[in-house]
Protein backbone atom coordinates (compact mmCIF):
# COMPACT_ATOMS: atom_id res chain seq x y z
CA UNK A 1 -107.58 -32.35 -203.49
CA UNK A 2 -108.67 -35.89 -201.89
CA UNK A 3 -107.24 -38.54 -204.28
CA UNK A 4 -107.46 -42.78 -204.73
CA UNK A 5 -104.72 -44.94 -203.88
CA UNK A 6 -102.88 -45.28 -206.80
CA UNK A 7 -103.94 -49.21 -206.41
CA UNK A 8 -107.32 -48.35 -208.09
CA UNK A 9 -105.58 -47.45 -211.36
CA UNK A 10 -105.15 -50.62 -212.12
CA UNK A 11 -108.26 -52.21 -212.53
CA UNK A 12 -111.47 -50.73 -213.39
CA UNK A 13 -115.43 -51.55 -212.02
CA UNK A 14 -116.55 -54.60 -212.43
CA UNK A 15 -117.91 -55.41 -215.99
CA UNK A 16 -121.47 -56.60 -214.72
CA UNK A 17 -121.44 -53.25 -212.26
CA UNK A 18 -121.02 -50.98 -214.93
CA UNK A 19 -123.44 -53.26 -217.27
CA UNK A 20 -126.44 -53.90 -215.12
CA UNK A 21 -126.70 -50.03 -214.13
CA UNK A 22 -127.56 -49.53 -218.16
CA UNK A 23 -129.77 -52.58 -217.96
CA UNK A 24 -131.62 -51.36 -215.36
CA UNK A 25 -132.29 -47.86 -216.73
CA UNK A 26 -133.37 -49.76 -219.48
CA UNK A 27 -136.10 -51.23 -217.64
CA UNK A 28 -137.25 -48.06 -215.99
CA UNK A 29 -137.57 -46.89 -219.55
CA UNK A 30 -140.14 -49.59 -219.61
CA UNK A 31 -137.86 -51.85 -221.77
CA UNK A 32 -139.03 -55.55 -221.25
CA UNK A 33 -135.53 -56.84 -220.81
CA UNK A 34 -134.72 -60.43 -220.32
CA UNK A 35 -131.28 -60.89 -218.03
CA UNK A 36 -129.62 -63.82 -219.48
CA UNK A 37 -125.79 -62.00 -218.44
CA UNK A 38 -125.61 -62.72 -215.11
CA UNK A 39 -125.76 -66.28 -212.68
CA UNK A 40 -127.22 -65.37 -209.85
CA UNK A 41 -129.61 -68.18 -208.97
CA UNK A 42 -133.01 -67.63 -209.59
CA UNK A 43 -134.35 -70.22 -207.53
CA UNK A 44 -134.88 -70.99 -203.52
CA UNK A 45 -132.92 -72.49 -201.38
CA UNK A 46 -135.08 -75.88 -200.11
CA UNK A 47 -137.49 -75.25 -197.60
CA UNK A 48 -135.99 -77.34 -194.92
CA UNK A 49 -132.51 -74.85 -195.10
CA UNK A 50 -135.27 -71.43 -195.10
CA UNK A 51 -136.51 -73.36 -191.53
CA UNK A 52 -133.13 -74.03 -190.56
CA UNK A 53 -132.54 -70.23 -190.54
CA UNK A 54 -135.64 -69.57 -189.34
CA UNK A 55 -135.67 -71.65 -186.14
CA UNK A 56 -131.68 -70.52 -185.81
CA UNK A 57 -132.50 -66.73 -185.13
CA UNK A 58 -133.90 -67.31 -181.84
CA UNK A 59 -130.92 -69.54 -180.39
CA UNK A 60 -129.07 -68.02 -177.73
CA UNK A 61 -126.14 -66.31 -178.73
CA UNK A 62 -127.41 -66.24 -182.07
CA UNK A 63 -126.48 -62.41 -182.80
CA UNK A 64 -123.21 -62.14 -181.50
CA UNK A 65 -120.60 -61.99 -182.74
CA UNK A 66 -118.94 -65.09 -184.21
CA UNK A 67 -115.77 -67.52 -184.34
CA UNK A 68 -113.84 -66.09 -187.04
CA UNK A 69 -113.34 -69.99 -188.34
CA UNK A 70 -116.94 -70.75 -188.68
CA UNK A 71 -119.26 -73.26 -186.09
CA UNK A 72 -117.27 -76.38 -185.42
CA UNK A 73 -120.54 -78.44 -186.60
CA UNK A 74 -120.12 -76.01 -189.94
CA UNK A 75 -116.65 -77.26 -190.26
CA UNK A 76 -118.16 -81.17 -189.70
CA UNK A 77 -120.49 -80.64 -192.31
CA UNK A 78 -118.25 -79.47 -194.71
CA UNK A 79 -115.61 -82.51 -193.89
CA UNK A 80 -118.26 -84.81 -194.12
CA UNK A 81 -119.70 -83.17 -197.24
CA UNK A 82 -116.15 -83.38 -199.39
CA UNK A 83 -115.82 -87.22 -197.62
CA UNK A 84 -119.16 -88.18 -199.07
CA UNK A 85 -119.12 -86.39 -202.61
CA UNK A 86 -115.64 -86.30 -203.25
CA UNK A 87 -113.87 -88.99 -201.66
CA UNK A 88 -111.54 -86.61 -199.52
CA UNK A 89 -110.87 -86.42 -196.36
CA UNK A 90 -110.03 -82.85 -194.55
CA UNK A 91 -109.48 -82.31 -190.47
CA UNK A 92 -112.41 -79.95 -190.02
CA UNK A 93 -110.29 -78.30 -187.14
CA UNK A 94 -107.44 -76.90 -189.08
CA UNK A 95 -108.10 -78.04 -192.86
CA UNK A 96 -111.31 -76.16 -193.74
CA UNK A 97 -111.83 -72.47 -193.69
CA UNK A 98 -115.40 -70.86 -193.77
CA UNK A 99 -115.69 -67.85 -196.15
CA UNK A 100 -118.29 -65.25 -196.46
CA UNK A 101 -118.61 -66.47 -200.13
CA UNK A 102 -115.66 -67.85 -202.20
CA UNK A 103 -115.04 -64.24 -203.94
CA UNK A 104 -113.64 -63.00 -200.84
CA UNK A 105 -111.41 -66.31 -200.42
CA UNK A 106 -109.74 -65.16 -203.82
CA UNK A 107 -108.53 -61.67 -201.73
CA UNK A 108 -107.75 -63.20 -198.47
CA UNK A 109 -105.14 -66.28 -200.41
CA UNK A 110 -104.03 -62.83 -202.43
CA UNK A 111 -103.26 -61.26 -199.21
CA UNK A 112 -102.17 -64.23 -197.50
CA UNK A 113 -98.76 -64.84 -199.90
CA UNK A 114 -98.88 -62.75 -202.73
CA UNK A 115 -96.15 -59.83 -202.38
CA UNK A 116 -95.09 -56.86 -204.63
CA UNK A 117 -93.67 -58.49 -207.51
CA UNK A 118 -94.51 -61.92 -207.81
CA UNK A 119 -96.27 -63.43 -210.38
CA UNK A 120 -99.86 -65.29 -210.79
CA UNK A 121 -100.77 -67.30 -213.77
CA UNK A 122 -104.25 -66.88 -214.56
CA UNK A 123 -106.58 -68.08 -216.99
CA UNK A 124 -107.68 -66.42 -220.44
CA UNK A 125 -110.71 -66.87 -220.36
CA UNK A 126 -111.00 -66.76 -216.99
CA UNK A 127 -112.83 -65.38 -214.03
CA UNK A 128 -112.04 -61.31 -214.26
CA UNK A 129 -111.74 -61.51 -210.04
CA UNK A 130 -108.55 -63.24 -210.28
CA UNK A 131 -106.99 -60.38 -212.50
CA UNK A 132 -108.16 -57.38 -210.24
CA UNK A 133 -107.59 -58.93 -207.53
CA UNK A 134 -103.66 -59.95 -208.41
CA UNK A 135 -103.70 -56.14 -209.46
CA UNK A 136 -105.35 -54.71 -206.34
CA UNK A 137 -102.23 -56.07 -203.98
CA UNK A 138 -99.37 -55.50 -206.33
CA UNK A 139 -98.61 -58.60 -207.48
CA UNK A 140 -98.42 -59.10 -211.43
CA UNK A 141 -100.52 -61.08 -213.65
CA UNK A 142 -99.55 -63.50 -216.11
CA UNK A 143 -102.22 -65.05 -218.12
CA UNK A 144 -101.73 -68.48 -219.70
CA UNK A 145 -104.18 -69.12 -222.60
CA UNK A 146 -107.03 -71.55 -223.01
CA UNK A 147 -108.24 -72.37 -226.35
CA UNK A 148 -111.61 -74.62 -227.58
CA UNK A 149 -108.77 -77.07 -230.04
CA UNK A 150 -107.61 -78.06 -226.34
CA UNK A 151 -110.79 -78.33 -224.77
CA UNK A 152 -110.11 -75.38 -222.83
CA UNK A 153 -107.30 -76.88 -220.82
CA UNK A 154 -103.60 -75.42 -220.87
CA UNK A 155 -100.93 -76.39 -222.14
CA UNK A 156 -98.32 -77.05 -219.41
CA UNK A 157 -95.14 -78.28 -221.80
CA UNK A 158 -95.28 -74.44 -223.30
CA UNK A 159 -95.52 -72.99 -219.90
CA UNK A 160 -92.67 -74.55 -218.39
CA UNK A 161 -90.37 -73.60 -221.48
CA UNK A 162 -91.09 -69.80 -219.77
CA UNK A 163 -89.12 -68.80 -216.70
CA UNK A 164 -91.91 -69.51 -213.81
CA UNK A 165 -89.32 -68.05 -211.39
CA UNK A 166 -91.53 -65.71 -209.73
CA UNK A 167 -94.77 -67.43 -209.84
CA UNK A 168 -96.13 -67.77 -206.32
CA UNK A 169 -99.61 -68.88 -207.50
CA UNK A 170 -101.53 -70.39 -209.58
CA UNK A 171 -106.01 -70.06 -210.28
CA UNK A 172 -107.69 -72.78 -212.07
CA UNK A 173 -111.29 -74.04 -211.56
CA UNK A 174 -113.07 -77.38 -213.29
CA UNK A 175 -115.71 -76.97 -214.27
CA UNK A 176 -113.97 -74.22 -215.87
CA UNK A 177 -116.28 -71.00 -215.99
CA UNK A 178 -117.51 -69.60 -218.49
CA UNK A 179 -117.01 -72.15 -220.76
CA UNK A 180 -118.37 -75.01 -219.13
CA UNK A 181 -115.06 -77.71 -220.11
CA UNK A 182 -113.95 -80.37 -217.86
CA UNK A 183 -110.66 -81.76 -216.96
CA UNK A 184 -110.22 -85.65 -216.18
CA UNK A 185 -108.71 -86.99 -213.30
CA UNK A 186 -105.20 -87.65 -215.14
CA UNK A 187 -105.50 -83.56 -216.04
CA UNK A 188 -106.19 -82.16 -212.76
CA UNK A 189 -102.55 -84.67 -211.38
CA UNK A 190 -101.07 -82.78 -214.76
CA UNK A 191 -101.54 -79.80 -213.16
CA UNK A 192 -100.51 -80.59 -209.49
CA UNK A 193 -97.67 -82.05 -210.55
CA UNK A 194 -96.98 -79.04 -212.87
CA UNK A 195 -97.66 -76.57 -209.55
CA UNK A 196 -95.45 -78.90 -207.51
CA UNK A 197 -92.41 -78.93 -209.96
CA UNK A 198 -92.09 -74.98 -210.08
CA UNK A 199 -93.30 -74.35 -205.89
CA UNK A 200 -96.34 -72.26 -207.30
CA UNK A 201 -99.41 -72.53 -204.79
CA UNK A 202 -102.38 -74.31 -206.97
CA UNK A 203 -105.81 -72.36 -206.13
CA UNK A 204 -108.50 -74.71 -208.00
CA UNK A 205 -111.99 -72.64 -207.77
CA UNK A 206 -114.99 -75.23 -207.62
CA UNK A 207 -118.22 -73.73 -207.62
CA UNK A 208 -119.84 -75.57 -210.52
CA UNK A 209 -119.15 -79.39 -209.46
CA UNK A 210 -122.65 -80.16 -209.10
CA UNK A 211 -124.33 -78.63 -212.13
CA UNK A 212 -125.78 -80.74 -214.77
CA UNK A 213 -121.91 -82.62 -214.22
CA UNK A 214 -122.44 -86.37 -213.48
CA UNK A 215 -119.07 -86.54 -212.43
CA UNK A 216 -118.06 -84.02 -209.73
CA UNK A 217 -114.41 -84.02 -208.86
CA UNK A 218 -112.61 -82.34 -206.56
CA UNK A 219 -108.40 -81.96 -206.71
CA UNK A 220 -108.19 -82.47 -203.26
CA UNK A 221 -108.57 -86.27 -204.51
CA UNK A 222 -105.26 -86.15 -206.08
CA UNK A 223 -103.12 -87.89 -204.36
CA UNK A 224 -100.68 -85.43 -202.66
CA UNK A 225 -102.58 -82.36 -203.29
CA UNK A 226 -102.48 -81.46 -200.06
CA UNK A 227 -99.00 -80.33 -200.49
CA UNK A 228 -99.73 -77.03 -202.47
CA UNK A 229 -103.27 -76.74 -203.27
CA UNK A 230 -105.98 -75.13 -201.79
CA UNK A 231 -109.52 -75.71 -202.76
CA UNK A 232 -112.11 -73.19 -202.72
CA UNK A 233 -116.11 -73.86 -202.60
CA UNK A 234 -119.45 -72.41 -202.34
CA UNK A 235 -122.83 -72.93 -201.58
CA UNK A 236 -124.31 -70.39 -204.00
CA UNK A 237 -124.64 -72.30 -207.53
CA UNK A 238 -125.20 -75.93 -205.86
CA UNK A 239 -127.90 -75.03 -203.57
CA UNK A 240 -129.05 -71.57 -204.61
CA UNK A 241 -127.97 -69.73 -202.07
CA UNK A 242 -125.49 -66.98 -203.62
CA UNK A 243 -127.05 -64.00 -201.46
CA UNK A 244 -126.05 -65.56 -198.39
CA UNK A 245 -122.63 -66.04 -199.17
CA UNK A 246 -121.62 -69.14 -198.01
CA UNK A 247 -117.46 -70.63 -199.49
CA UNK A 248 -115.14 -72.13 -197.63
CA UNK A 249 -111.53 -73.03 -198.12
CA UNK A 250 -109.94 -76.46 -198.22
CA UNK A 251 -106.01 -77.47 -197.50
CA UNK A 252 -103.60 -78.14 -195.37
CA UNK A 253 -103.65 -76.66 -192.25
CA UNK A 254 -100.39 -74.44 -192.68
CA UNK A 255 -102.14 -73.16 -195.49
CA UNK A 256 -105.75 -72.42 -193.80
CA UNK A 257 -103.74 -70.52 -190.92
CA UNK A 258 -102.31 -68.04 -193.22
CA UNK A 259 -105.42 -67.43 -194.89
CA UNK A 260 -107.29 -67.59 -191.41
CA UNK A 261 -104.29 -64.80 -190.19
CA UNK A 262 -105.84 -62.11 -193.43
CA UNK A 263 -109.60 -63.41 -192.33
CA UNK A 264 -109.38 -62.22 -188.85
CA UNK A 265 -108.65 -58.99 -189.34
CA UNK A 266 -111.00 -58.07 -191.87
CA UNK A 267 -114.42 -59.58 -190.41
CA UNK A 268 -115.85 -60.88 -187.29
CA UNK A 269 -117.51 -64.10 -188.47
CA UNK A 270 -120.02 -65.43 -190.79
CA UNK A 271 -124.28 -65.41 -189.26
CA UNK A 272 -125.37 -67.84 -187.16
CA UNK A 273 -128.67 -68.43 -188.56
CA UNK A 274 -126.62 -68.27 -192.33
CA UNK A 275 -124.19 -70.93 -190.71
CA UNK A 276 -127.05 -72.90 -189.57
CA UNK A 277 -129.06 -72.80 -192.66
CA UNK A 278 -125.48 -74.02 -194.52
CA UNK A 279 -125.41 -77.15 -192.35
CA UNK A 280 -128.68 -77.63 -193.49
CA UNK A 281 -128.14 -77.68 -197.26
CA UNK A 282 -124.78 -79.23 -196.78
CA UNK A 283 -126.12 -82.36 -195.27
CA UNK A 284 -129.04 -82.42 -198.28
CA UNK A 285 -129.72 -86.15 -200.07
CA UNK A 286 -128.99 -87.08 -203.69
CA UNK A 287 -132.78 -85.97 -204.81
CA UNK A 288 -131.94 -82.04 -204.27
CA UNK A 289 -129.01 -82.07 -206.60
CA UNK A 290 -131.33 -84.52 -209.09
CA UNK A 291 -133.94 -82.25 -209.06
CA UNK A 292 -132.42 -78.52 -209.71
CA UNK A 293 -130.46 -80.47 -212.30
CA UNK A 294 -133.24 -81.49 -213.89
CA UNK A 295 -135.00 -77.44 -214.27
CA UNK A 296 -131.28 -76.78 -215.70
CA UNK A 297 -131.02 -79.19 -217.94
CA UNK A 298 -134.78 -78.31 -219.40
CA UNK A 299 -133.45 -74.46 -219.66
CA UNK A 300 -129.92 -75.59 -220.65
CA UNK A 301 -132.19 -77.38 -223.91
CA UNK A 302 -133.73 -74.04 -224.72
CA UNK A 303 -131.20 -71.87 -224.52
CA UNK A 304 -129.32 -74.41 -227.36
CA UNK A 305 -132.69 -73.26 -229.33
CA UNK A 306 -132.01 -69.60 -228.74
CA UNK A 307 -128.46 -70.53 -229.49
CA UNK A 308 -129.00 -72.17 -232.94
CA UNK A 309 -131.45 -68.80 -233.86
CA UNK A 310 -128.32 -66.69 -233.78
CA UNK A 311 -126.07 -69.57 -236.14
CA UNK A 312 -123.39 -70.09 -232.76
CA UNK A 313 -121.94 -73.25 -231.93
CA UNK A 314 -121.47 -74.69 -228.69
CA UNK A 315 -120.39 -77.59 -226.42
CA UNK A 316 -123.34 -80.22 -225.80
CA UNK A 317 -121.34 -81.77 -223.41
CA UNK A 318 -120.02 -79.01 -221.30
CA UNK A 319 -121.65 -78.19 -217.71
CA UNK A 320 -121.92 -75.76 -215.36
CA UNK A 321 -124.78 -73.52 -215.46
CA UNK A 322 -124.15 -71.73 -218.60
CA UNK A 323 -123.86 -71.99 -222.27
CA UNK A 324 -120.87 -70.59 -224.01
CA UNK A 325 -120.95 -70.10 -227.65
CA UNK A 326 -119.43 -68.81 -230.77
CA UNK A 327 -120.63 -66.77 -232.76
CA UNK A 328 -120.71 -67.19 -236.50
CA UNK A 329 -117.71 -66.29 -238.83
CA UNK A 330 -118.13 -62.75 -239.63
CA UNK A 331 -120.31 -61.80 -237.48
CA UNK A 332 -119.84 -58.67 -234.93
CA UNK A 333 -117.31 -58.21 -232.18
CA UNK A 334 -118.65 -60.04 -228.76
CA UNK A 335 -119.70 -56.59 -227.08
CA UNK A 336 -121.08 -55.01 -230.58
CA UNK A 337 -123.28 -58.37 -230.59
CA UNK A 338 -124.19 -57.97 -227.22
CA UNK A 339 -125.15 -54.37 -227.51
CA UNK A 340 -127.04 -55.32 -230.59
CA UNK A 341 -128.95 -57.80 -229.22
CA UNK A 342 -130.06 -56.18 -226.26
CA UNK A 343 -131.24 -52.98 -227.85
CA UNK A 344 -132.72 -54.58 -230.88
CA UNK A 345 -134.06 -57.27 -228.89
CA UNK A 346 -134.37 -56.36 -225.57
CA UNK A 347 -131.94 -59.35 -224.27
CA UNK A 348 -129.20 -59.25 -222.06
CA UNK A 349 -126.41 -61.62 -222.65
CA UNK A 350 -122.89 -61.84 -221.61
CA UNK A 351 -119.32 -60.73 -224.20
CA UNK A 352 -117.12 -63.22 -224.06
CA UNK A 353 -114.65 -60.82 -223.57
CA UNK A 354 -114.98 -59.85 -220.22
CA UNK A 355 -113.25 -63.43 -219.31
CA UNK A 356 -110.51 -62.09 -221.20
CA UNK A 357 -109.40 -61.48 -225.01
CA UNK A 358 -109.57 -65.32 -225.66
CA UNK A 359 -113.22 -64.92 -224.86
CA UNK A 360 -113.45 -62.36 -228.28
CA UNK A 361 -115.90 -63.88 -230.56
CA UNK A 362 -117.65 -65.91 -228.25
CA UNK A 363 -120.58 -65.29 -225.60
CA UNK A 364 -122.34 -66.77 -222.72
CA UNK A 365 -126.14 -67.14 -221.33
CA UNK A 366 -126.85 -67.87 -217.55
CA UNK A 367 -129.07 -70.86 -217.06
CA UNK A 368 -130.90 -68.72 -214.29
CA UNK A 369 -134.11 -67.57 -216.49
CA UNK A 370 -137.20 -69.49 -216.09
CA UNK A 371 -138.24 -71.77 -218.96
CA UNK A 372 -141.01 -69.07 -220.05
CA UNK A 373 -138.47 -66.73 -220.48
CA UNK A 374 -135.85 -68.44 -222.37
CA UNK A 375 -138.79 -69.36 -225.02
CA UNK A 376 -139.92 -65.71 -225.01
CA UNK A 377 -135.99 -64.55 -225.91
CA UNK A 378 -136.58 -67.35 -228.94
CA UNK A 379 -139.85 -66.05 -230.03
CA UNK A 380 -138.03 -62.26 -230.55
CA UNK A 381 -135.90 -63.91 -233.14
């Protein structure tokens, strides 16, 4: 009898897998679902990054096989990218890391210094990647909890009265996803100081920087970051470009070179044309990011209409490109809601709980629905 590693009894498939496979048979069933679960982008890339892809295939040397640490112009554009909208400055020779999308940056900084044993503080609720992925190379996960009285930031004076002994690393992202908080300035030192203190490597996940946030921040500004955090990005959210996958991976250049060490053996570079078309959106002007903010913050309106027809609360001020809410006193479990909803209604919308147990009682729409959507989901309350 063939058998699994034993590896693969530790996590199970991938909530939105398992989820969108019912969804789906839904709609052959000729259900007229409406996807609110999931943030995949709706919208195009601009036109001048589709030409830059375009015009890229027919380079020379455009289908071969490429440098494992991305087009040196890639690595510019990224350096000056951070410089210009962040205020930080990174060597693009041995400082920035491109990634085939920042979800395979979280297994690759796994790889690079977890071991069997140590320990990972991760976020509840939190991005369910981090957890697997911990799980998947034998490290073991500790979550630390976030809670809405604390604006979904933790609170680093009850950690350290734990033994952080074995912690090796650390995930946090701000914009924190899925519930759309932000952490100031004199937060995100809190926590480098807090990672420094205890030798823990601080991964801060940034995809959502740009998104209806007026104020994007990066923790590579802090002064002395450098010393134990590493940054990841992507170009999916901020320029709508998630099926390319395009990330990258910011520190110091010990750092990168581990992570570059895992990289190497498991692909053979990112696209040409993809690379090309990421220089493109990379070097866009204020008016792209003014724009798509714009279409989110019109859909971000409705879906506080849809919101208020089920009686949840939520955070005007939070960003990112979803709304997190919760759901009135007495009212069903997250997933009974869900299920509710979406075979009452025919709507799709994301249980809190799949973020993690702090998520129970809360749930989350994607701002990737067209407007005419989002008001048909109202009308079917």
């Amino acid at each position: 009898m063939i058998t699994t590693a034993d590896r693969l009894k530790t996590v199970e498939e991938y909530y939105f897998s398992k989820k969108l496979r019912e969804v789906r048979g839904l709609v052959a069933e000729g259900k007229p679902i409406i996807n609110m679960g999931i943030g995949s982008p709706d919208l195009a890339p601009s036109q001048t990054v589709i030409d830059a892809i375009k015009q890229a295939v027919t380079d020379v040397g455009a289908h071969q096989y490429q440098s494992y640490q991305g087009l040196p112009e890639l690595r510019e554009a990224i350096a000056n990218f951070y410089e210009l909208k962040y205020s930080v400055s990174l060597n693009p020779v041995n400082e920035i890391l491109p990634l085939m999308g920042s979800k395979e940056g979280i297994m690759h900084i796994s790889m690079a210094f977890l071991n069997e044993g140590d320990e990972v503080l991760i976020p509840n609720p939190g991005y369910p990647t981090y957890s697997s992925v911990t799980k998947l190379v034998g490290a073991v996960t500790r979550e630390y909890q976030l809670e809405d009285k604390n604006n979904w930031f933790p609170d680093l004076e009850a950690l350290e009265k734990d033994n952080l002994s074995k912690v090796k690393l650390m995930w946090t992202g701000y914009p924190h996803m899925p519930t759309g908080a932000t952490a100031s300035t004199q937060q995100l030192g809190q926590l480098v100081n807090f990672a420094k203190r205890h030798d823990i490597i601080l991964v801060n996940d940034n995809p959502y920087s740009f998104v209806l946030n007026e104020s994007p921040t990066s923790m590579l500004s802090i002064n002395g970051s450098k010393d134990n955090v590493l940054e990841l990005n992507s170009l999916s959210k901020t320029f709508n470009m998630a099926g390319w996958r395009v990330g990258m991976v910011m520190g110091n250049a010990d750092l990168i070179n581990a992570i570059l060490k895992v990289k190497s053996n498991m692909d053979s570079g990112m696209f040409y044309g993809i690379q090309k078309g990421a220089i493109e959106a990379l070097n866009s002007g204020d008016k792209w990011f003014q724009n798509l903010n714009e279409i989110y913050k019109t859909r971000r309106n409705l879906m506080f209409q849809l919101a208020d027809k089920l009686n949840c609360t939520y955070d005007n001020n939070a960003v990112g490109m979803f709304v997190w809410a919760k759901l009135p006193e007495g009212a069903l479990s997250s997933e009974e809601f869900v299920n509710e909803v979406l075979y009452d209604k025919n709507i799709f919308i994301a249980p809190g709980t799949i973020f993690g147990n702090k998520g129970e009682g809360y749930i989350r729409f994607s701002l990737c629905v067209k407007e005419e959507k989002i008001k048909e989901a109202i009308t079917r309350f």
